[in-house]
Protein backbone atom coordinates (compact mmCIF):
# COMPACT_ATOMS: atom_id res chain seq x y z
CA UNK A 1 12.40 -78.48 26.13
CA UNK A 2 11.10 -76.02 28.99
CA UNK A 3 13.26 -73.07 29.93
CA UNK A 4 13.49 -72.17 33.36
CA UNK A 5 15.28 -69.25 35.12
CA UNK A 6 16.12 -70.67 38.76
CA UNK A 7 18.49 -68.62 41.07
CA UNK A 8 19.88 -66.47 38.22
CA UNK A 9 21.21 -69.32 36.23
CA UNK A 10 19.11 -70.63 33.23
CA UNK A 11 18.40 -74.25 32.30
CA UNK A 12 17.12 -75.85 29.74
CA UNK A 13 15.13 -79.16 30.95
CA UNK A 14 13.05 -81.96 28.83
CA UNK A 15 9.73 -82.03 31.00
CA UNK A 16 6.52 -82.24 29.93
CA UNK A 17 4.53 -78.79 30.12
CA UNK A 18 2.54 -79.98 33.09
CA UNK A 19 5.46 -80.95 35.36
CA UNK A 20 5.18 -79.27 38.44
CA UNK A 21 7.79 -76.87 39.35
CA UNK A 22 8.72 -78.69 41.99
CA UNK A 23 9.73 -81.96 40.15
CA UNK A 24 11.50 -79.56 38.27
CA UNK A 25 13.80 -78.11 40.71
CA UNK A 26 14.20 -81.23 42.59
CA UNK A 27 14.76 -84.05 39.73
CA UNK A 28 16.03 -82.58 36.85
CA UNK A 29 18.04 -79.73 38.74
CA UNK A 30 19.32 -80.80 41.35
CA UNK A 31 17.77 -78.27 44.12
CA UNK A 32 16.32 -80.50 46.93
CA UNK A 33 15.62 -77.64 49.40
CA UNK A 34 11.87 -77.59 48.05
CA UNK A 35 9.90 -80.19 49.73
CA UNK A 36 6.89 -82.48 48.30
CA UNK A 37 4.38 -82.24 51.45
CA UNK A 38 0.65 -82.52 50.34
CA UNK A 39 0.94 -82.51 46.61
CA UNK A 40 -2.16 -79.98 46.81
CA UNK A 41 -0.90 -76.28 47.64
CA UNK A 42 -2.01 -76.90 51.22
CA UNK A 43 0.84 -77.28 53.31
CA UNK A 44 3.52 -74.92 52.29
CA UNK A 45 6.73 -77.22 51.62
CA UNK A 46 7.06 -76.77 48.26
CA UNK A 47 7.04 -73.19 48.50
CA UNK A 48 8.96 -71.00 46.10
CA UNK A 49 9.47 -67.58 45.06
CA UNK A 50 8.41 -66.65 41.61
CA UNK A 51 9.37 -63.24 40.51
CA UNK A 52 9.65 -62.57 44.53
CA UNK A 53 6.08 -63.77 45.23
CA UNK A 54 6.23 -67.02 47.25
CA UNK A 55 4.16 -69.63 44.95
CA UNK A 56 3.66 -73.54 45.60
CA UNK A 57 5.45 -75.57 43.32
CA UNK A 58 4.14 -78.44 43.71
CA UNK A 59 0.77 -77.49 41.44
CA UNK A 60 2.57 -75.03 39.46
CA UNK A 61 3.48 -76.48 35.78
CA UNK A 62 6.51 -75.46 34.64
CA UNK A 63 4.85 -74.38 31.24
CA UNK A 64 3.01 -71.69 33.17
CA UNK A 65 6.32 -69.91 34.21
CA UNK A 66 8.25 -68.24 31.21
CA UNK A 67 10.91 -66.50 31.48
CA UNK A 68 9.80 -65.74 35.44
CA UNK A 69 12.78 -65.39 37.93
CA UNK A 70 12.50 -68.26 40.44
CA UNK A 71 14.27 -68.11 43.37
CA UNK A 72 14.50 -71.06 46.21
CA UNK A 73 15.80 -71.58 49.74
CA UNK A 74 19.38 -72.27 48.44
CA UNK A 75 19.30 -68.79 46.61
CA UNK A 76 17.98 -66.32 49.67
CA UNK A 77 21.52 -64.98 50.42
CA UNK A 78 24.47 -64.71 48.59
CA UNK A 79 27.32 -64.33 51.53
CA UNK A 80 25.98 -65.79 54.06
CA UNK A 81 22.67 -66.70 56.08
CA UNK A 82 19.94 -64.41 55.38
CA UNK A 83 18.51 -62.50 58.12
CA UNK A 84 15.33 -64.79 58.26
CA UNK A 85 17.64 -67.61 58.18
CA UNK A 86 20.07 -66.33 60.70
CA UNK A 87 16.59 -65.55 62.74
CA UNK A 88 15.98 -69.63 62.51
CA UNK A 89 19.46 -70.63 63.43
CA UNK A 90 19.37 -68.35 66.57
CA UNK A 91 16.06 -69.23 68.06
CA UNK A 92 16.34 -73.06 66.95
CA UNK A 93 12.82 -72.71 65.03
CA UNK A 94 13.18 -76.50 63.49
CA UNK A 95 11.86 -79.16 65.56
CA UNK A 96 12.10 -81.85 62.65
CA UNK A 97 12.80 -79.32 59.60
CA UNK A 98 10.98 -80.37 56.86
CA UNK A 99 8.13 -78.06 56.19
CA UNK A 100 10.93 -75.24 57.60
CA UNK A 101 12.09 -74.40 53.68
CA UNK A 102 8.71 -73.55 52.78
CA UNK A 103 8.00 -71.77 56.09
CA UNK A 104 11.45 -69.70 55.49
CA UNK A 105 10.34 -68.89 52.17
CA UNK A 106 7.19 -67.38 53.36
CA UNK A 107 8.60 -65.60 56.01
CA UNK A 108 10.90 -63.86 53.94
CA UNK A 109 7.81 -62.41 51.32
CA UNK A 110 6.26 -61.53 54.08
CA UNK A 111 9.25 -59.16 55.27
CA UNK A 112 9.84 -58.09 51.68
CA UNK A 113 6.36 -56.34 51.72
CA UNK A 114 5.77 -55.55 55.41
CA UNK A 115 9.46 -54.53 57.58
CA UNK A 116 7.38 -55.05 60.71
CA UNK A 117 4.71 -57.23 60.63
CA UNK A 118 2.50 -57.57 63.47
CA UNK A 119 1.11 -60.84 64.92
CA UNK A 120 -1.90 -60.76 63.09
CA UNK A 121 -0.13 -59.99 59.80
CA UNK A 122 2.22 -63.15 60.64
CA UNK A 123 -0.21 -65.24 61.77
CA UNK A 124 -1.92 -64.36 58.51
CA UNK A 125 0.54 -64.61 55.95
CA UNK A 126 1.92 -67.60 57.53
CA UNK A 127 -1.36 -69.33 57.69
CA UNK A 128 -0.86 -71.70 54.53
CA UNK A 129 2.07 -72.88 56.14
CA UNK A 130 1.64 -76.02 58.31
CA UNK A 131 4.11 -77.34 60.86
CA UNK A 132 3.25 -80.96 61.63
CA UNK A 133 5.50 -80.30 65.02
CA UNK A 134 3.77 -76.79 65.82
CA UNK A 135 6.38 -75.01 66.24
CA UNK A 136 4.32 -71.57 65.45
CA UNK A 137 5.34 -69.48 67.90
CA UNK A 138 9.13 -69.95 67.27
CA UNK A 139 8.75 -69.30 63.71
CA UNK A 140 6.53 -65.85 65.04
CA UNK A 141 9.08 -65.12 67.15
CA UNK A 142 12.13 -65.70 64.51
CA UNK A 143 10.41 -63.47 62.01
CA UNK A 144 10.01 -60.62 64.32
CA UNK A 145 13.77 -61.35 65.54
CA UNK A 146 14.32 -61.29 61.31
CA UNK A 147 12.51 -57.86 61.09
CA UNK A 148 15.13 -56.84 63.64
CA UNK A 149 17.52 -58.34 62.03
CA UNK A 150 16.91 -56.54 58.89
CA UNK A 151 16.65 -52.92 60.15
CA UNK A 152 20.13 -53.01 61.70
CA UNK A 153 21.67 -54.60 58.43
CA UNK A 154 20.32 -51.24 56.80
């Protein structure tokens, strides 16, 4: 039995050690937000937080995590959209919205260490992401609109 703290609500799950997080969350929890894209840690779909550092889940064995706080795209906000998500809504980011959970996840470490990121720091922290659609400058311009966002919530 692997223990796993997801969302701020433990579980107990029978996995092997080497499942990947992501089969985790999805099959044996329930939490289908995550997406299986590449199955390599290339694309960005499976993207997680782990202890508030975005991590791909799809490589990550559950065995590997502990007693680590993971958090996922149903989790961001409690009341509410959170202001990266209320970003995507208003500037209709998704073209066909799959890779857009990992991409939401990443924008939202990115504005947890850096209130007002550049382009280049985007562009860079983004860069594992990959939108088969390319919608890349809407998701640039929803995270500055999110950075925005944040400051007036303060």
């Amino acid at each position: 039995m692997i223990k796993l703290n997801v969302n701020n609500s433990q579980y107990e799950i029978d996995v092997e050690a080497d499942t990947p997080l992501l089969w985790a969350l999805r099959d044996e929890i329930g939490l289908t937000g995550t997406k299986f894209g590449c199955g390599i840690a290339q694309c960005g779909a499976c993207t997680v937080h782990v202890d508030g550092k975005p991590m791909r889940s799809c490589v990550l064995p559950v065995s590997s995590i502990g007693n680590r706080e993971i958090t996922t795209i149903e989790h961001l906000a409690k009341d509410g959209y959170h202001p990266v998500q209320q970003a995507w809504i208003e500037l209709q980011v998704p073209q066909c919205g799959y890779c857009q959970s990992g991409q939401i996840m990443s924008a939202v470490a990115l504005l947890a260490e850096n209130s007002s990121p550049s382009d280049e720091d985007i562009n860079m922290a983004m860069s594992g992401n990959i939108c088969r659609c390319g919608t890349y400058q809407r998701i640039r311009a929803a995270i500055h609109r999110a950075a925005e966002l944040q400051q007036e919530n303060l």
